[in-house]
Structures are given as C-alpha cells and as structure tokens.
N, C-alpha and C. Protein backbone atom coordinates (compact mmCIF):
# COMPACT_ATOMS: atom_id res chain seq x y z
N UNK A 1 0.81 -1.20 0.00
CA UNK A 1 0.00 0.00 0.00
C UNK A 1 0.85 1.26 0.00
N UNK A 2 1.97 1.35 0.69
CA UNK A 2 2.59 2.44 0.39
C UNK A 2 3.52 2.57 -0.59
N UNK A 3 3.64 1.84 -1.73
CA UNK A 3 4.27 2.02 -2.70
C UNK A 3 4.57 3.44 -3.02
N UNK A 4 3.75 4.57 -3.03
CA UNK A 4 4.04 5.87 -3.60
C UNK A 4 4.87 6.21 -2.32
N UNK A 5 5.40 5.87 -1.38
CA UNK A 5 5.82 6.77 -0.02
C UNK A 5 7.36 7.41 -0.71
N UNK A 6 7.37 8.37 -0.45
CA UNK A 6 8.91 8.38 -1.09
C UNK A 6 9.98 8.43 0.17
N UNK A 7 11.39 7.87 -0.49
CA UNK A 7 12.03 7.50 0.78
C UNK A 7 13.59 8.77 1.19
N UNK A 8 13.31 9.10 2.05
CA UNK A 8 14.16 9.55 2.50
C UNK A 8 15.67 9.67 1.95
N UNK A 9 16.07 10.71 1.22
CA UNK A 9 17.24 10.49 1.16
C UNK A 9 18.47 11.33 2.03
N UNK A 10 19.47 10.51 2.77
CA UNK A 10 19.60 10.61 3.85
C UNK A 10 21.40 11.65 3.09
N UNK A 11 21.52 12.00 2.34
CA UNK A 11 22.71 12.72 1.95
C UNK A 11 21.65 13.85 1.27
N UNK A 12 20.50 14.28 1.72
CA UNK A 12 19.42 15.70 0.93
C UNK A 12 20.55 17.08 1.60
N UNK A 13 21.19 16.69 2.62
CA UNK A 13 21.32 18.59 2.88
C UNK A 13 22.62 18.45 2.23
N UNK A 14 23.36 17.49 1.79
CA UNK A 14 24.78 17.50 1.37
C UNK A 14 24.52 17.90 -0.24
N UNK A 15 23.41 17.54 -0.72
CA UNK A 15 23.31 17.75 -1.99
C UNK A 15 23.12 19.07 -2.27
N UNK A 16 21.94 19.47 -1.23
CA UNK A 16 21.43 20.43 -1.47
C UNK A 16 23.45 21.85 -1.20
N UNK A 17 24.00 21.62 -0.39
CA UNK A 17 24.82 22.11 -0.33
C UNK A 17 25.44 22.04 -1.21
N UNK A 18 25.96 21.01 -2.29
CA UNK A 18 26.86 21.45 -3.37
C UNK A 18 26.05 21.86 -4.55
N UNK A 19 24.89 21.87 -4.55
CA UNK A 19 23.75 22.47 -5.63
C UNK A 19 24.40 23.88 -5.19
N UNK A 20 24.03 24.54 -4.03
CA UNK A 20 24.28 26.01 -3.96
C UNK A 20 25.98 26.39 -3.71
N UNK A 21 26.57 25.46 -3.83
CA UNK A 21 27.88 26.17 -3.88
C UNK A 21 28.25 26.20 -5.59
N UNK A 22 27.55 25.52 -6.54
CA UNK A 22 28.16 25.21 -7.43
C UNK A 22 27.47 26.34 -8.29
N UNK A 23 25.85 26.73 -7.60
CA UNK A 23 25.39 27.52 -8.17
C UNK A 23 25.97 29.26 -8.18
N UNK A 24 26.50 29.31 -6.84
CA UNK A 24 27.62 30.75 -6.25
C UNK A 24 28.84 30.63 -6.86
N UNK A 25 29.30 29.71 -7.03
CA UNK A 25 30.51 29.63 -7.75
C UNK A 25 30.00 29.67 -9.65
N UNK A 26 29.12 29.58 -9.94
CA UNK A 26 28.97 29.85 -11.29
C UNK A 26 28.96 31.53 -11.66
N UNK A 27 27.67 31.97 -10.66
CA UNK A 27 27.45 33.29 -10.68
C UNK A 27 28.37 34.01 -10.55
N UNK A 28 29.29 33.90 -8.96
CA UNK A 28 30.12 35.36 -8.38
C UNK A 28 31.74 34.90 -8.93
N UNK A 29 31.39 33.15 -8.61
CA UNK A 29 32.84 33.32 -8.42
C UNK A 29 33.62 33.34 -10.37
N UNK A 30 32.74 33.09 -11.42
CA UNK A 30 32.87 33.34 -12.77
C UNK A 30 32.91 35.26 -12.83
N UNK A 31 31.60 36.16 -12.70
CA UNK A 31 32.04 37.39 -12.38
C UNK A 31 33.12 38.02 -11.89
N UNK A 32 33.70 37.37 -10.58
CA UNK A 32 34.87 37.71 -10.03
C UNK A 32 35.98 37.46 -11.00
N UNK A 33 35.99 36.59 -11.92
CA UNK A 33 36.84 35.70 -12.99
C UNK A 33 36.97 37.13 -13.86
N UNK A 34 35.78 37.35 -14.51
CA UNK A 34 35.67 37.64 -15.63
C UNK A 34 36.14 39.55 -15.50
N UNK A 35 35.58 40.00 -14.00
CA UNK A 35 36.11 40.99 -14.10
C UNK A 35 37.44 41.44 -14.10
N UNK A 36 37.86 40.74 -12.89
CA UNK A 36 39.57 40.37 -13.32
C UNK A 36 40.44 40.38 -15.03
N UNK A 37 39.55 39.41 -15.39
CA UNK A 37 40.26 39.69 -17.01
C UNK A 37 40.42 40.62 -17.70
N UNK A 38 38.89 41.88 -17.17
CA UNK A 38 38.76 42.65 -18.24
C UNK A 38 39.40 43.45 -18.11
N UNK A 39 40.14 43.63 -16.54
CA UNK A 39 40.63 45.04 -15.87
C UNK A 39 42.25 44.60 -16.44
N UNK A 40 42.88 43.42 -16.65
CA UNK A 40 43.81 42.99 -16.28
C UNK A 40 44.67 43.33 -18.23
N UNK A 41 43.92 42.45 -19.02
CA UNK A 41 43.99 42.15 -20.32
C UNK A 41 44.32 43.78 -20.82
N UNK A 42 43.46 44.81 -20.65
CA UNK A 42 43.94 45.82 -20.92
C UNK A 42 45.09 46.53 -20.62
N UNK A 43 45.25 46.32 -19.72
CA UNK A 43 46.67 47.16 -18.68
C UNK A 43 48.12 46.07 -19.14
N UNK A 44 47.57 44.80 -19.50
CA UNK A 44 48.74 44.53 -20.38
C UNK A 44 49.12 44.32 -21.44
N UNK A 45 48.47 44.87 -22.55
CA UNK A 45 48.41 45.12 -23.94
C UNK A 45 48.93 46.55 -23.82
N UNK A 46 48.38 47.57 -22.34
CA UNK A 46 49.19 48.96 -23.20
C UNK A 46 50.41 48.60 -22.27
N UNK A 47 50.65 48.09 -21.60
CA UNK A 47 52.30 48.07 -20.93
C UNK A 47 52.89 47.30 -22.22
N UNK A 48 52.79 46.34 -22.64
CA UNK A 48 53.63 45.52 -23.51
C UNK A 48 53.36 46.50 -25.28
N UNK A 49 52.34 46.51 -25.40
CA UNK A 49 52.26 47.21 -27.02
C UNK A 49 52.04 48.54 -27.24
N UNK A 50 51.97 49.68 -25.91
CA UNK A 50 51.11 50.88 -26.05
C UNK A 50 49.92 50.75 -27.16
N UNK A 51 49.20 50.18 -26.66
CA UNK A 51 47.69 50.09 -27.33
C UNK A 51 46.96 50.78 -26.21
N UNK A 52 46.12 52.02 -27.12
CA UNK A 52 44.84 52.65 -26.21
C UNK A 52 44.77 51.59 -25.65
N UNK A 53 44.48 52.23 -23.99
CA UNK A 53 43.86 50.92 -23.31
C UNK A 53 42.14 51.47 -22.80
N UNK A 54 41.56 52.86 -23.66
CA UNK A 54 40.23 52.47 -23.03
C UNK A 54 39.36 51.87 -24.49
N UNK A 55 40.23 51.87 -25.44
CA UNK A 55 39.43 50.69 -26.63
C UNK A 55 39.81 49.20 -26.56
N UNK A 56 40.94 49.25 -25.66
CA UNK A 56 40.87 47.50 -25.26
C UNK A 56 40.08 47.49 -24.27
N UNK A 57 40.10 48.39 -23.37
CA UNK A 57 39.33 48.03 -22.39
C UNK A 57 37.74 47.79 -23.12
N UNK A 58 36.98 48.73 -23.37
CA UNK A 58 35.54 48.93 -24.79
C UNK A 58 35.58 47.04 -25.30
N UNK A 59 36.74 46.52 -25.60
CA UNK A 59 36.65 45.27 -26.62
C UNK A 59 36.44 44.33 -25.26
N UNK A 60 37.25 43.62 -24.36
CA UNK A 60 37.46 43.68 -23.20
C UNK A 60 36.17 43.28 -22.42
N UNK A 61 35.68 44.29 -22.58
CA UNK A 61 33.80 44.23 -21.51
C UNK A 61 33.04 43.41 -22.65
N UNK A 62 32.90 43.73 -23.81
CA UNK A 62 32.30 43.08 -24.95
C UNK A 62 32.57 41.30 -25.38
N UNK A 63 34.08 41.51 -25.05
CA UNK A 63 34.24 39.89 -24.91
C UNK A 63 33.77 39.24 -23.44
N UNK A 64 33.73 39.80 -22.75
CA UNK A 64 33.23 39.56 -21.11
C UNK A 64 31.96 38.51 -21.01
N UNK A 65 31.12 39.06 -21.41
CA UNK A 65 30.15 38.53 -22.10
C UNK A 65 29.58 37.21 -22.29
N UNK A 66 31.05 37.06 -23.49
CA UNK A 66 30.87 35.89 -23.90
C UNK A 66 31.97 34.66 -22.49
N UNK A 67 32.88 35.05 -22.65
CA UNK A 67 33.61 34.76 -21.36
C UNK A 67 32.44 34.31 -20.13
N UNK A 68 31.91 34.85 -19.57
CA UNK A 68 30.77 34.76 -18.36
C UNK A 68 30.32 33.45 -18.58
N UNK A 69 29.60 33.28 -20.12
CA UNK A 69 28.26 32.61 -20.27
C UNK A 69 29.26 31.25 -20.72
N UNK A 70 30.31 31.30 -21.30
CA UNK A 70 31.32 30.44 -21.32
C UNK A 70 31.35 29.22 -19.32
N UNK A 71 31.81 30.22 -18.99
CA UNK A 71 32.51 30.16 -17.27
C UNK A 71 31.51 29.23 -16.31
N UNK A 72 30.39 30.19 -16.81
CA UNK A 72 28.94 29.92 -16.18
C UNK A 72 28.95 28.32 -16.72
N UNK A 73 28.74 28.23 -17.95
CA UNK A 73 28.35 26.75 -18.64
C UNK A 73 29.04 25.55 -18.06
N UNK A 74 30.42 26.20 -17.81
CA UNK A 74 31.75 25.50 -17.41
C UNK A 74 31.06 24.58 -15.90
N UNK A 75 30.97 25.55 -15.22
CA UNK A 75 30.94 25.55 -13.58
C UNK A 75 29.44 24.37 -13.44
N UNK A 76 28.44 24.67 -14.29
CA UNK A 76 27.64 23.93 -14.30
C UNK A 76 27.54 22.32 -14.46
N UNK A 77 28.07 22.32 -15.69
CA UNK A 77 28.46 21.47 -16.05
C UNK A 77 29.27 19.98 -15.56
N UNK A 78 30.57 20.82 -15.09
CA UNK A 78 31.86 20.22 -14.47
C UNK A 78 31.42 19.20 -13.41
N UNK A 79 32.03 17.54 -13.59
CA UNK A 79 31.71 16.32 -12.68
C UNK A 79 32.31 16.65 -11.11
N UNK A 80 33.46 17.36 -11.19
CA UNK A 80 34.29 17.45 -9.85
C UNK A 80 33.95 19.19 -9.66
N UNK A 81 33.61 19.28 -8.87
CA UNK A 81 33.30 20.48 -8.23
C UNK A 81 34.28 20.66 -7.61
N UNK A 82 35.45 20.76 -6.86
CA UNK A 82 36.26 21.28 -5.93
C UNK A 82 37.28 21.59 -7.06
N UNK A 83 37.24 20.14 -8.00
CA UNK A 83 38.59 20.80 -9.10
C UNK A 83 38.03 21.69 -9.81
N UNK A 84 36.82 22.00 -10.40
CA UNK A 84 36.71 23.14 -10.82
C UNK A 84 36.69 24.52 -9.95
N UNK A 85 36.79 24.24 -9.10
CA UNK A 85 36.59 25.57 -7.90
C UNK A 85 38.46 25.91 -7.77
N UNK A 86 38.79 24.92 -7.56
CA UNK A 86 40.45 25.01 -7.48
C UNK A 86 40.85 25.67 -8.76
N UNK A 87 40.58 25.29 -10.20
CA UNK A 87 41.12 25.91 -10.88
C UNK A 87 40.27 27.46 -11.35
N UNK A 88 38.98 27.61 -11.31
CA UNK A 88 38.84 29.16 -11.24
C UNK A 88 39.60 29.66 -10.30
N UNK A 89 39.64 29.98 -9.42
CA UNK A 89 40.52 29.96 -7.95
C UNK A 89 41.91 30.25 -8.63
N UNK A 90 42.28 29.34 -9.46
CA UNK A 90 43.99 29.48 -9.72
C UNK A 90 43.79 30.70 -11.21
N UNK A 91 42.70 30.26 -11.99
CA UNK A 91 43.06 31.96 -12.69
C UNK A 91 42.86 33.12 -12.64
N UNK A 92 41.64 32.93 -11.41
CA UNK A 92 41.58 34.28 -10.99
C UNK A 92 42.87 35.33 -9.89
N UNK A 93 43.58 34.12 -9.03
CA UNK A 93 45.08 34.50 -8.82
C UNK A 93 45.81 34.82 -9.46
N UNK A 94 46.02 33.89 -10.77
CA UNK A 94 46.99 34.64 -11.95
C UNK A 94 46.40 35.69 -12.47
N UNK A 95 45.20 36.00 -12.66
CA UNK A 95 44.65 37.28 -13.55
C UNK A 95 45.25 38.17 -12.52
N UNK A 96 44.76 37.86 -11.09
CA UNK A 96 45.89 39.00 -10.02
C UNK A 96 46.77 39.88 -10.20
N UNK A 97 47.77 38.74 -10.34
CA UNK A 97 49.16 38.74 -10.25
C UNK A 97 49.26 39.73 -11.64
N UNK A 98 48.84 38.94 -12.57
CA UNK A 98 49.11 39.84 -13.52
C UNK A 98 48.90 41.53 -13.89
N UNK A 99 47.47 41.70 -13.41
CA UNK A 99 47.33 42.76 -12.78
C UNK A 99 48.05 43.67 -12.29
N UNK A 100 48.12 42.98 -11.39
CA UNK A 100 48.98 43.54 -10.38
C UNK A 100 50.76 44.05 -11.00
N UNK A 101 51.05 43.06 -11.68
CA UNK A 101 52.65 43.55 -13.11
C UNK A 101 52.43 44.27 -13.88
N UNK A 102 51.24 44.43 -14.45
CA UNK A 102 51.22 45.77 -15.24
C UNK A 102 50.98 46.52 -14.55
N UNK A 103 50.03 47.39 -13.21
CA UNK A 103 49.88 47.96 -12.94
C UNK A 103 51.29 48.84 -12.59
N UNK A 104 52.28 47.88 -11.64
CA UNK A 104 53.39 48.57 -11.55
C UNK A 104 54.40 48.37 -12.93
N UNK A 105 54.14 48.11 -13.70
CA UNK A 105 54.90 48.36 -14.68
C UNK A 105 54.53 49.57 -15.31
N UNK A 106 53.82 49.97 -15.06
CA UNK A 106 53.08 51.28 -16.15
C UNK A 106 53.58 52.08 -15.17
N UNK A 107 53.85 51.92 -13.87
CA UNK A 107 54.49 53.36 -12.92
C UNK A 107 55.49 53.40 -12.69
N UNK A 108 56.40 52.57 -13.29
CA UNK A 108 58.30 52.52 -13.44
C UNK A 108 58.59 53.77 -13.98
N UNK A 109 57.80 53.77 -15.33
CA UNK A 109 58.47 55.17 -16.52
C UNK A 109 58.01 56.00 -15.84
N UNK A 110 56.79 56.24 -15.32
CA UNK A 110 56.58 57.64 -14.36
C UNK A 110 57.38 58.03 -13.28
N UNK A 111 57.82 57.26 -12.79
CA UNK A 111 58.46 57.28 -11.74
C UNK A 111 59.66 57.82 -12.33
N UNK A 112 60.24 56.93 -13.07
CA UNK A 112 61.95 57.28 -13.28
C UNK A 112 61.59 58.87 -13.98
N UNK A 113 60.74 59.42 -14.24
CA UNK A 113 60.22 60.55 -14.97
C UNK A 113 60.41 62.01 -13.70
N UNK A 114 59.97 61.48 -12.69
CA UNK A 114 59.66 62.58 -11.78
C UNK A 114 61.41 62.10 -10.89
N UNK A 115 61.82 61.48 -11.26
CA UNK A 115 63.16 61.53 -10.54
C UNK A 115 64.15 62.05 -11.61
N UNK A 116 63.68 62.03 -12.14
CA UNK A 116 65.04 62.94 -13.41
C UNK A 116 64.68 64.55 -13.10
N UNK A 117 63.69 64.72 -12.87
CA UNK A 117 63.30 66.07 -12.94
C UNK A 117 63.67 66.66 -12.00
C-alpha cells in the first residue's frame, strides 16, 4: 500500500549544499573571474604594445560577455566540483598577479620621470 511513499534520502542537505555552492561559484565566483580579465587584459596590452587601453578596455567588456556565459556553462556542467573551484581559484590569482605587473609596470616610466626632474 505504500508504494508511492517516497524515501528519505539521507545525503538531501549534502546535496542540497553542493547544488548552492556550485550555483555561487557559477554566478560570483565566474564574475569575479571575468572581471579580473577585463581590468587585467587591458593594462597589459598597453604596458607591452602601447595600445589605447580604453578601446581594449571597450573590446574587453564586450568579450566579457561571452567569457561569463562560457565560465557559467563551465561551472555547471563540471563532474568534480572542488577541481573546478580550485582551478577558477587558480586563474583568478593569476589574472591578479598579472594585474597587479602591469599595474606597476606602467608606474616605473613615471616614476623614473619625476626623478630625473
């Protein structure tokens, strides 16, 4: 008679927990990704090529975009959740870092600029 009973499944809050981490990690932690790139990609195209950097930046947000919905698909998708969390995680550090080298690379020449003077 109770055939329809449905049964308990006893791993529901564990699931339900990597449903919403995988779902936060699609949303913020891809955004967090993607903004990183856009800020980053520009600042080292004009340190390395002097290329305007607010029309790379303009190209940049436009590829973003596609990047996101890329990231997003990714995160969804992906069988291992921690390795995909580990490796967004690792390029959003390198987008950092990198960042972070052009930024002070673009203030070397200024610098050595106001010390000559």
């Amino acid at each position: 008679m109770n055939k329809f009973k449905t049964t308990e499944n006893k791993n529901h809050w564990l699931e339900v927990t990597f449903l919403c981490w995988r779902i936060g990690l699609a949303i913020i932690g891809s955004y967090i990704a993607v903004s990183v790139f856009s800020a980053a990609i520009p600042n080292v195209l004009s340190t390395l090529f002097s290329i305007n950097k607010a029309t790379v930046f303009l190209w940049m947000i436009l590829l973003s975009f596609l990047l996101y919905s890329l990231l997003v698909l990714w995160v969804i998708s992906s069988r291992h959740l921690l390795k995909t969390s580990i490796q967004l995680t690792i390029i959003t550090i390198f987008l950092l870092l990198v960042l972070e080298w052009s930024t002070t690379a673009q203030l070397i020449p200024e610098i050595s600029k106001i010390i000559k003077l």
